[in-house]
PDB file of N, CA and C in Angstrom:
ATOM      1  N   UNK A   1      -6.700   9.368 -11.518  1.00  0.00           N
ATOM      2  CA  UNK A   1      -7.258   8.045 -11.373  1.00  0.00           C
ATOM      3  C   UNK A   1      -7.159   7.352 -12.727  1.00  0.00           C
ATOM      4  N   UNK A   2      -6.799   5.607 -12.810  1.00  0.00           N
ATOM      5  CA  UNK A   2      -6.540   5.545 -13.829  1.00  0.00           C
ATOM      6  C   UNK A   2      -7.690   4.013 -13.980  1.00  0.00           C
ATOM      7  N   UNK A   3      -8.152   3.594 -15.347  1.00  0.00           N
ATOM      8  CA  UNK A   3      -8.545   2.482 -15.146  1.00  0.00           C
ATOM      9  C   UNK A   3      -8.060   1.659 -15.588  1.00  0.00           C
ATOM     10  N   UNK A   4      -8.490   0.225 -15.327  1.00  0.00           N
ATOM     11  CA  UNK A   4      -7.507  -0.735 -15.823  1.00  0.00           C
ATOM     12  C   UNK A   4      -8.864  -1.933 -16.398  1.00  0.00           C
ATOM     13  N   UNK A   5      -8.510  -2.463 -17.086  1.00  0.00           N
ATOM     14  CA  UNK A   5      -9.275  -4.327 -17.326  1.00  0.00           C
ATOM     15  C   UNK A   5      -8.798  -5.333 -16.950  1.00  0.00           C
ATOM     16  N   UNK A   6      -9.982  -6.383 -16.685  1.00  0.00           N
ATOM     17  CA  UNK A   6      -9.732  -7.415 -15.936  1.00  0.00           C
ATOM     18  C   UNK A   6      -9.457  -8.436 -17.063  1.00  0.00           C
ATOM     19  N   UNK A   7      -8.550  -8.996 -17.623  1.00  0.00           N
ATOM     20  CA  UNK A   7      -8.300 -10.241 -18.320  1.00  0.00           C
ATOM     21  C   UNK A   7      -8.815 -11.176 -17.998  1.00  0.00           C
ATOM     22  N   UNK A   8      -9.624 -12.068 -18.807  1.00  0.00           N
ATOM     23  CA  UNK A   8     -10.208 -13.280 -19.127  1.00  0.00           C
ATOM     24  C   UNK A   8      -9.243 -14.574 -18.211  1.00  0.00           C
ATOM     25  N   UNK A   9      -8.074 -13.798 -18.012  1.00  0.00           N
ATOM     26  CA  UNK A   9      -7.663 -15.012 -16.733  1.00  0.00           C
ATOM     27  C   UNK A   9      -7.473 -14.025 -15.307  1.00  0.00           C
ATOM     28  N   UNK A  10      -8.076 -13.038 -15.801  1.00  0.00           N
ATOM     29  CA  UNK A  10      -8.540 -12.457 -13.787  1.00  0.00           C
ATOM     30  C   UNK A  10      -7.305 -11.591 -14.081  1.00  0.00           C
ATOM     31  N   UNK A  11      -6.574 -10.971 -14.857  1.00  0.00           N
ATOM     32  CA  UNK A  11      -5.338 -10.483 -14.488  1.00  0.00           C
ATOM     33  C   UNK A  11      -5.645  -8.848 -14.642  1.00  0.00           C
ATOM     34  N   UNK A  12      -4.705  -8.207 -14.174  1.00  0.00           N
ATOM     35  CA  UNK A  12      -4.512  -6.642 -14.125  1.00  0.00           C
ATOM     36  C   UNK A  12      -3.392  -6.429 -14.555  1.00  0.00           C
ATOM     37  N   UNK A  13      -3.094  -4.977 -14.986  1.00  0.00           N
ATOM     38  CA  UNK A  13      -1.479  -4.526 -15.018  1.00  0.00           C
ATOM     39  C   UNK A  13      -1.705  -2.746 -14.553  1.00  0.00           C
ATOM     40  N   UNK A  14      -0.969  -3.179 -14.159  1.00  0.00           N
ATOM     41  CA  UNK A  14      -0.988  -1.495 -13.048  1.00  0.00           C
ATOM     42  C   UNK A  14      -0.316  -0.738 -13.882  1.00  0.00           C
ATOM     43  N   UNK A  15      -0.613   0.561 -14.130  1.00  0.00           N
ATOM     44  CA  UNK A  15      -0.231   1.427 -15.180  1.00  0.00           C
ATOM     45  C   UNK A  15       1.123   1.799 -14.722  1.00  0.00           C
ATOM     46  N   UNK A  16       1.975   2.206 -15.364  1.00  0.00           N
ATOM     47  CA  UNK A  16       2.991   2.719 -15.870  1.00  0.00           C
ATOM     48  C   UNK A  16       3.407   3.577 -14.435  1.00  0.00           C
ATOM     49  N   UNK A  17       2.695   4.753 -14.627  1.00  0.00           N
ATOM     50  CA  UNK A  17       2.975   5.518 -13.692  1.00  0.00           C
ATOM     51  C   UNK A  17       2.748   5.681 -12.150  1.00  0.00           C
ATOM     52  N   UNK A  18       1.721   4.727 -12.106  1.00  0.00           N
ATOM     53  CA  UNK A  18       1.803   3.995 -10.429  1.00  0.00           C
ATOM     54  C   UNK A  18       2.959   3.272 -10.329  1.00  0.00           C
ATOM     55  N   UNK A  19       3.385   2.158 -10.999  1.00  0.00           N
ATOM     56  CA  UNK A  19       4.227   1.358 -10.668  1.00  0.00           C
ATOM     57  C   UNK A  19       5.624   2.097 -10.283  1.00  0.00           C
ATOM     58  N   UNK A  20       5.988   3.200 -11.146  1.00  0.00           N
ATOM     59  CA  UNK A  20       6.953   3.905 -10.847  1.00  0.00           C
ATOM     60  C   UNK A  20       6.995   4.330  -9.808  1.00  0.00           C
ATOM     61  N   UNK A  21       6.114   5.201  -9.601  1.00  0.00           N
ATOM     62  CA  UNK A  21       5.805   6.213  -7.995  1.00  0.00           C
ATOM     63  C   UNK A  21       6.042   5.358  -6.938  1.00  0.00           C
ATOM     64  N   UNK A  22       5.663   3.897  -7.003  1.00  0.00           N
ATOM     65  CA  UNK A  22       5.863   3.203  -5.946  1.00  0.00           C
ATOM     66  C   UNK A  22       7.111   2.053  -5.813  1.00  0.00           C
ATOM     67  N   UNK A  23       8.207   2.132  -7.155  1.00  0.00           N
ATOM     68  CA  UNK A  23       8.926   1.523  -7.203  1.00  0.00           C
ATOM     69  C   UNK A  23       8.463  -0.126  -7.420  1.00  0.00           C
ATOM     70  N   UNK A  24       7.746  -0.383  -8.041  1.00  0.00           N
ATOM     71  CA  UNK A  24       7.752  -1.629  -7.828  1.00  0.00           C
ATOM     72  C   UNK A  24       8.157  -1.894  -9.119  1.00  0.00           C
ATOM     73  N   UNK A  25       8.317  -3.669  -8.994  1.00  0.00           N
ATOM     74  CA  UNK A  25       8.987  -4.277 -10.067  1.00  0.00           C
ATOM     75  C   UNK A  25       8.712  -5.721 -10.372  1.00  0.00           C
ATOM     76  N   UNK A  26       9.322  -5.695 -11.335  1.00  0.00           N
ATOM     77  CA  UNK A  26       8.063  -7.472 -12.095  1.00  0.00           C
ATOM     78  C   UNK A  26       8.546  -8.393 -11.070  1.00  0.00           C
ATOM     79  N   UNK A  27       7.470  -9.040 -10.458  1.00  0.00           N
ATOM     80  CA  UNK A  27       7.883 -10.217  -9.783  1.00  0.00           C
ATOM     81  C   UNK A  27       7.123 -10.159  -8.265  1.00  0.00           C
ATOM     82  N   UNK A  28       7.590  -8.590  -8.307  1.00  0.00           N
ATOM     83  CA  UNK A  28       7.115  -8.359  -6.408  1.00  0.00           C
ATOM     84  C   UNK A  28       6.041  -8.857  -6.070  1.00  0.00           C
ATOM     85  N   UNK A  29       5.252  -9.332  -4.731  1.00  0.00           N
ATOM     86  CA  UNK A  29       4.788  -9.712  -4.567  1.00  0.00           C
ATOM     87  C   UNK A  29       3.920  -7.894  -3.365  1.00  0.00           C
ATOM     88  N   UNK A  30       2.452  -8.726  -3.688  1.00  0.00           N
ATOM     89  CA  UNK A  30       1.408  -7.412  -3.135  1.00  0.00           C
ATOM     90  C   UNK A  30       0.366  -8.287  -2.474  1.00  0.00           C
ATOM     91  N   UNK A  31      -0.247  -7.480  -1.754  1.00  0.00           N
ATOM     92  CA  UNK A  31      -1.019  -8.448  -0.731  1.00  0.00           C
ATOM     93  C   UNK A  31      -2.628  -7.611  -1.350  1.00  0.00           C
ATOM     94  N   UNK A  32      -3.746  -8.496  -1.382  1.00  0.00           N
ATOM     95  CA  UNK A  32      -5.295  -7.730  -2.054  1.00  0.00           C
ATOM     96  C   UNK A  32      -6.077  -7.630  -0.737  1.00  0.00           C
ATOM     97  N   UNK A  33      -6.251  -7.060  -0.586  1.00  0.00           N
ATOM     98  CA  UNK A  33      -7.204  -7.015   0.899  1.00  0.00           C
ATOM     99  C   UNK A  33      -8.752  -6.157   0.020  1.00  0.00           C
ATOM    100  N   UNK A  34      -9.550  -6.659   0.645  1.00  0.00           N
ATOM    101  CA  UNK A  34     -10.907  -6.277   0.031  1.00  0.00           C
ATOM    102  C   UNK A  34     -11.719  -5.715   0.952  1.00  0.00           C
ATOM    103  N   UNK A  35     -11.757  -4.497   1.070  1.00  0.00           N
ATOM    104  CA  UNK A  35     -12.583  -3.556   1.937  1.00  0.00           C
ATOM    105  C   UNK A  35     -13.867  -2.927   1.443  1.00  0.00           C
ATOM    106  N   UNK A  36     -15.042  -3.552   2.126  1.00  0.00           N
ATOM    107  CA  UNK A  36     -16.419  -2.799   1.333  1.00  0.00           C
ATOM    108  C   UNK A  36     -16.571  -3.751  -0.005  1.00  0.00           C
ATOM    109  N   UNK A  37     -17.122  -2.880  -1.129  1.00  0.00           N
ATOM    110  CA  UNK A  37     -16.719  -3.005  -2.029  1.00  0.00           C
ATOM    111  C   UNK A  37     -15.334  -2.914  -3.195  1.00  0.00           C
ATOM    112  N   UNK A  38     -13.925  -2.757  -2.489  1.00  0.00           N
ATOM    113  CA  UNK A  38     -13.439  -2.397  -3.093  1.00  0.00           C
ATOM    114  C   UNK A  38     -11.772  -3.188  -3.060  1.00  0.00           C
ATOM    115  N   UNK A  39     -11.178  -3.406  -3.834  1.00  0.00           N
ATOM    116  CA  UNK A  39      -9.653  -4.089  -3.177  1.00  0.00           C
ATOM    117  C   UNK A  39      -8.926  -3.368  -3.977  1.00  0.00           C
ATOM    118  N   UNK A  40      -8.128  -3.450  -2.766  1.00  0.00           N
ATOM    119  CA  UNK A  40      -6.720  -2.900  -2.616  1.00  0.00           C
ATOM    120  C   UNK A  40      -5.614  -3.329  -2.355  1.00  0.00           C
ATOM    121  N   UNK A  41      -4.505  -3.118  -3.676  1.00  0.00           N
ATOM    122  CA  UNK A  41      -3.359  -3.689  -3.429  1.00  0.00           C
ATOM    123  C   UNK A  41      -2.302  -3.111  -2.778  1.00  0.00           C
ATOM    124  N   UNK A  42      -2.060  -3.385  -1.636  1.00  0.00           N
ATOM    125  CA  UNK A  42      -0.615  -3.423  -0.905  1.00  0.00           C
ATOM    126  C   UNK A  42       0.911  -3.879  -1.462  1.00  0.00           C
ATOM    127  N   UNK A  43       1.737  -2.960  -1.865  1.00  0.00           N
ATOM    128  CA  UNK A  43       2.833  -3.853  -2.051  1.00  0.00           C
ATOM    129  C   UNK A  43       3.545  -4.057  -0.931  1.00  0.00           C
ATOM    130  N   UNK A  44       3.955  -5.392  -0.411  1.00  0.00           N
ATOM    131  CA  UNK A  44       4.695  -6.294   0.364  1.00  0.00           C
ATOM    132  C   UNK A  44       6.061  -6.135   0.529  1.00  0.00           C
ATOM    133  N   UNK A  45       6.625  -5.510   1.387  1.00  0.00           N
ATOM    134  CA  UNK A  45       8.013  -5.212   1.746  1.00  0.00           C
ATOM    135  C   UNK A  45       8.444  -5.583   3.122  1.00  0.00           C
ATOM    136  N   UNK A  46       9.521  -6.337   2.878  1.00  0.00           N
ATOM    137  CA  UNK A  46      10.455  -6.825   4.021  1.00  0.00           C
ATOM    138  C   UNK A  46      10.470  -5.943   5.061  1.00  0.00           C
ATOM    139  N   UNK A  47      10.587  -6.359   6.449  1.00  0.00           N
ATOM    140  CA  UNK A  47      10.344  -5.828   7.797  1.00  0.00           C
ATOM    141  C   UNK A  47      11.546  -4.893   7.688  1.00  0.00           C
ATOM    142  N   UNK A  48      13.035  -5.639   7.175  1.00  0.00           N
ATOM    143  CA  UNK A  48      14.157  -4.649   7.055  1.00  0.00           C
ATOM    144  C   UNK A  48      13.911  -3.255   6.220  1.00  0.00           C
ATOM    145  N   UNK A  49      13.265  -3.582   5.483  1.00  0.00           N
ATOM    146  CA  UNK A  49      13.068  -1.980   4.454  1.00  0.00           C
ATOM    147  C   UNK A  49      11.973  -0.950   4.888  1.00  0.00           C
ATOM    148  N   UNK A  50      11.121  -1.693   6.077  1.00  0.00           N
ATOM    149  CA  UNK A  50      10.072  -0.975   6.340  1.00  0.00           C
ATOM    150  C   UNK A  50      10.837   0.373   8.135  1.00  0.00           C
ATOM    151  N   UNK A  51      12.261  -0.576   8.146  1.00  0.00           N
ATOM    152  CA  UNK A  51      13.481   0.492   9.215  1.00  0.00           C
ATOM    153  C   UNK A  51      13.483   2.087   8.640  1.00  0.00           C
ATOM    154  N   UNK A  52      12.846   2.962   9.563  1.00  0.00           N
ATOM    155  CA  UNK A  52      12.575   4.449   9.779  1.00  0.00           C
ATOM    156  C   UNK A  52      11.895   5.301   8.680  1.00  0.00           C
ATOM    157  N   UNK A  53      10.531   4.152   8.358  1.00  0.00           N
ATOM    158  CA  UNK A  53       9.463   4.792   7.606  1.00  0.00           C
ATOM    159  C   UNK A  53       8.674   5.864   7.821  1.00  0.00           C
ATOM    160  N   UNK A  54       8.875   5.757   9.704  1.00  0.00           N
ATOM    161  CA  UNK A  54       7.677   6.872  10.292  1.00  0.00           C
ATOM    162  C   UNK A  54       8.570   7.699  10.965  1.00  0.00           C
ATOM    163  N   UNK A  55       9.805   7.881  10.704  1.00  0.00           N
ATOM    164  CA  UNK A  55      10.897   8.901  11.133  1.00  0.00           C
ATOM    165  C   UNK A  55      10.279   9.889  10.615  1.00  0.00           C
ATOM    166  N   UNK A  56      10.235  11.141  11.717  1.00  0.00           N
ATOM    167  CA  UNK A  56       9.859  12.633  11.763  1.00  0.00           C
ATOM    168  C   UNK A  56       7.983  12.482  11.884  1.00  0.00           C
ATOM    169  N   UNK A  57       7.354  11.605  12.551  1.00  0.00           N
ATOM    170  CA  UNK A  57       6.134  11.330  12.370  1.00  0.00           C
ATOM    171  C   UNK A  57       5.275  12.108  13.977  1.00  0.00           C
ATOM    172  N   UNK A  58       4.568  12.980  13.938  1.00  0.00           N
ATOM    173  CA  UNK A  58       4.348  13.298  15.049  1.00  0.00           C
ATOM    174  C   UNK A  58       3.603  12.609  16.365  1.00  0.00           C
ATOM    175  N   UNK A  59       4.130  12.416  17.364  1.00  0.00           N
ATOM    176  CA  UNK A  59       3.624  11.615  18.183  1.00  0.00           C
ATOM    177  C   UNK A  59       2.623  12.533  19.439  1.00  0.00           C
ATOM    178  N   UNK A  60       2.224  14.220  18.987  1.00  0.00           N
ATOM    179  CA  UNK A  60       1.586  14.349  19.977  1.00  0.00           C
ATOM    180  C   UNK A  60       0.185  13.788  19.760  1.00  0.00           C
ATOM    181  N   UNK A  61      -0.497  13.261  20.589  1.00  0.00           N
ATOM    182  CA  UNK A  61      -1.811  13.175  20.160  1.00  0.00           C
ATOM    183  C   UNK A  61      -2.694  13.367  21.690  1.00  0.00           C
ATOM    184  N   UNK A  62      -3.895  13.759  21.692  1.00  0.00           N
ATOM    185  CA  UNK A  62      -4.870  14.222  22.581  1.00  0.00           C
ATOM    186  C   UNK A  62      -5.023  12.849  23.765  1.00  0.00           C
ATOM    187  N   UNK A  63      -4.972  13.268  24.467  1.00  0.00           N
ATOM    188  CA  UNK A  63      -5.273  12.380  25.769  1.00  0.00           C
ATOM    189  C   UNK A  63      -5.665  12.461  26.993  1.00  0.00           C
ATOM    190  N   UNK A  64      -6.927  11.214  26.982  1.00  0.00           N
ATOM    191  CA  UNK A  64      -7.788  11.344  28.388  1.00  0.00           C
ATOM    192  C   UNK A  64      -6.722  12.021  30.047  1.00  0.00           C
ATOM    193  N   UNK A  65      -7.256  12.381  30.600  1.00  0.00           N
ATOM    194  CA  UNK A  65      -6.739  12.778  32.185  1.00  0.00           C
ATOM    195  C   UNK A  65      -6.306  11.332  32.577  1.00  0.00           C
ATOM    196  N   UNK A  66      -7.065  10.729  32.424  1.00  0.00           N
ATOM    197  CA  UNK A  66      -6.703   9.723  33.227  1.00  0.00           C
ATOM    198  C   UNK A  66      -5.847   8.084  33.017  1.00  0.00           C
ATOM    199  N   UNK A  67      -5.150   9.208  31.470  1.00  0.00           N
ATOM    200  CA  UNK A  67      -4.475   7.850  30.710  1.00  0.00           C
ATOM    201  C   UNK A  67      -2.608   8.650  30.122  1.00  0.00           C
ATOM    202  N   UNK A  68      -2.575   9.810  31.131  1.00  0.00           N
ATOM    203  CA  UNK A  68      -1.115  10.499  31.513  1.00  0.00           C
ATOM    204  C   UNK A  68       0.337   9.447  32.045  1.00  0.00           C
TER     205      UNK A  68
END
């Protein structure tokens, strides 16, 4: 876990080694969604790049009798 400061004009900079792990790059754009107390940045990727993210993802899951 890493911390960061809030600049006197509201700003952040995401450390080094997140930014890597997640590929991002100066400019991209991230979406803040604020859950609870807490926000979280999403980085924002095109519908085309988001093609066979959940490839190999398991689809069994438990189900009512009466929803077969």
């Amino acid at each position: 876990m890493e911390t960061v400061t809030i600049s006197p004009k509201f700003q952040v900079v995401i450390p080094r080694a997140i930014r890597e792990e997640l590929k991002l790059k100066p400019g991209q754009r991230v979406t803040a969604i604020r859950i609870g107390d807490r926000i979280e940045l999403v980085p924002w990727r095109p519908m085309r790049a988001m093609r066979g993210f959940a490839r190999g993802i398991s689809t069994d899951v438990p189900r009512d009798d009466d929803r077969i």
